[in-house]
C-alpha atoms as a PDB file:
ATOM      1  CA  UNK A   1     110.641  82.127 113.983  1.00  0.00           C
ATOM      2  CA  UNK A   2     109.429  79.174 116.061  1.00  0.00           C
ATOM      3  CA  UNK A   3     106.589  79.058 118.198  1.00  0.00           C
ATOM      4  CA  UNK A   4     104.693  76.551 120.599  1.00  0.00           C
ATOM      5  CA  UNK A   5     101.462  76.311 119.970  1.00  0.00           C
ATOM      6  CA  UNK A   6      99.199  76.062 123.339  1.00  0.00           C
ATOM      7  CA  UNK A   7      95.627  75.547 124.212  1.00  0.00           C
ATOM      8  CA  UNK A   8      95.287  76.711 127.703  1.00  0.00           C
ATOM      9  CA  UNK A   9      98.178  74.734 129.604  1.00  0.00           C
ATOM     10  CA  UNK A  10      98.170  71.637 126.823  1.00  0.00           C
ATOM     11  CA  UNK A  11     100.966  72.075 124.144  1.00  0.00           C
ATOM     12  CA  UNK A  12      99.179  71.343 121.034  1.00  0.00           C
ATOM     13  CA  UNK A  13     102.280  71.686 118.433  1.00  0.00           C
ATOM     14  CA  UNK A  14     104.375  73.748 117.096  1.00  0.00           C
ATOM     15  CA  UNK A  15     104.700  76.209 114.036  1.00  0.00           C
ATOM     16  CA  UNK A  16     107.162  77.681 112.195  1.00  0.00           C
ATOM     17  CA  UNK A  17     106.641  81.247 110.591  1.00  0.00           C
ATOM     18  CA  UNK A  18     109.386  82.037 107.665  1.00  0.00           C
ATOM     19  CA  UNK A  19     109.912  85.597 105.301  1.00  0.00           C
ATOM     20  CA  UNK A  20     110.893  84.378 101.645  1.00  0.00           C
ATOM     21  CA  UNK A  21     112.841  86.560  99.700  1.00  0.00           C
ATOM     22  CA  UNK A  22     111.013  90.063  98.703  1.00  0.00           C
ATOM     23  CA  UNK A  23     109.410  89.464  95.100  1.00  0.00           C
ATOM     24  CA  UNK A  24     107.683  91.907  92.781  1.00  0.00           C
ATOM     25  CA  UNK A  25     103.688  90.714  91.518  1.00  0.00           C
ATOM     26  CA  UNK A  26     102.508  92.885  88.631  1.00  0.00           C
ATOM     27  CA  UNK A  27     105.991  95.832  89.634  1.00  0.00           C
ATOM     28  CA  UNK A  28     104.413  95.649  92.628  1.00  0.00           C
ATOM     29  CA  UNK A  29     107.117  94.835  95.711  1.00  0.00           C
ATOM     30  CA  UNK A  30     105.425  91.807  97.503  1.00  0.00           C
ATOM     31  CA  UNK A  31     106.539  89.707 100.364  1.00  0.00           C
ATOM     32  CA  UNK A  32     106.077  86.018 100.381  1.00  0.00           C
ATOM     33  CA  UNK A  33     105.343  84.630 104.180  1.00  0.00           C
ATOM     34  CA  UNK A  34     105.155  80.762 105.018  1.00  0.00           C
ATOM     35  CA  UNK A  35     103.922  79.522 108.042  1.00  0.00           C
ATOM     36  CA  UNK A  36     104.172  75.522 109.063  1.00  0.00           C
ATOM     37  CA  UNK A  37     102.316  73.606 111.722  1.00  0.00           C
ATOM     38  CA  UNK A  38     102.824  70.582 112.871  1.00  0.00           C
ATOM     39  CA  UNK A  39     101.008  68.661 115.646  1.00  0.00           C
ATOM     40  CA  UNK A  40     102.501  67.042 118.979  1.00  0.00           C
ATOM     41  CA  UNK A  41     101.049  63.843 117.964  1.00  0.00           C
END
């Protein structure tokens, strides 16, 4: 998923949320998210 990220009406950047493959911690079922952000300048 990509988003734009805004403060009011100024587009500050932009970030990009991804789901990793589903893990297991401890045989515990975990899911890994990682999210990017970059700036416009």
């Amino acid at each position: 998923m990509t988003f734009e990220v805004r403060w009011s009406f100024i587009v500050a950047g932009k970030a990009t949320l991804e789901v990793m493959p589903a893990e297991e911690l401890d045989g515990i079922p975990v899911l890994h998210f990682v999210l990017t952000a970059k700036t416009t300048h």
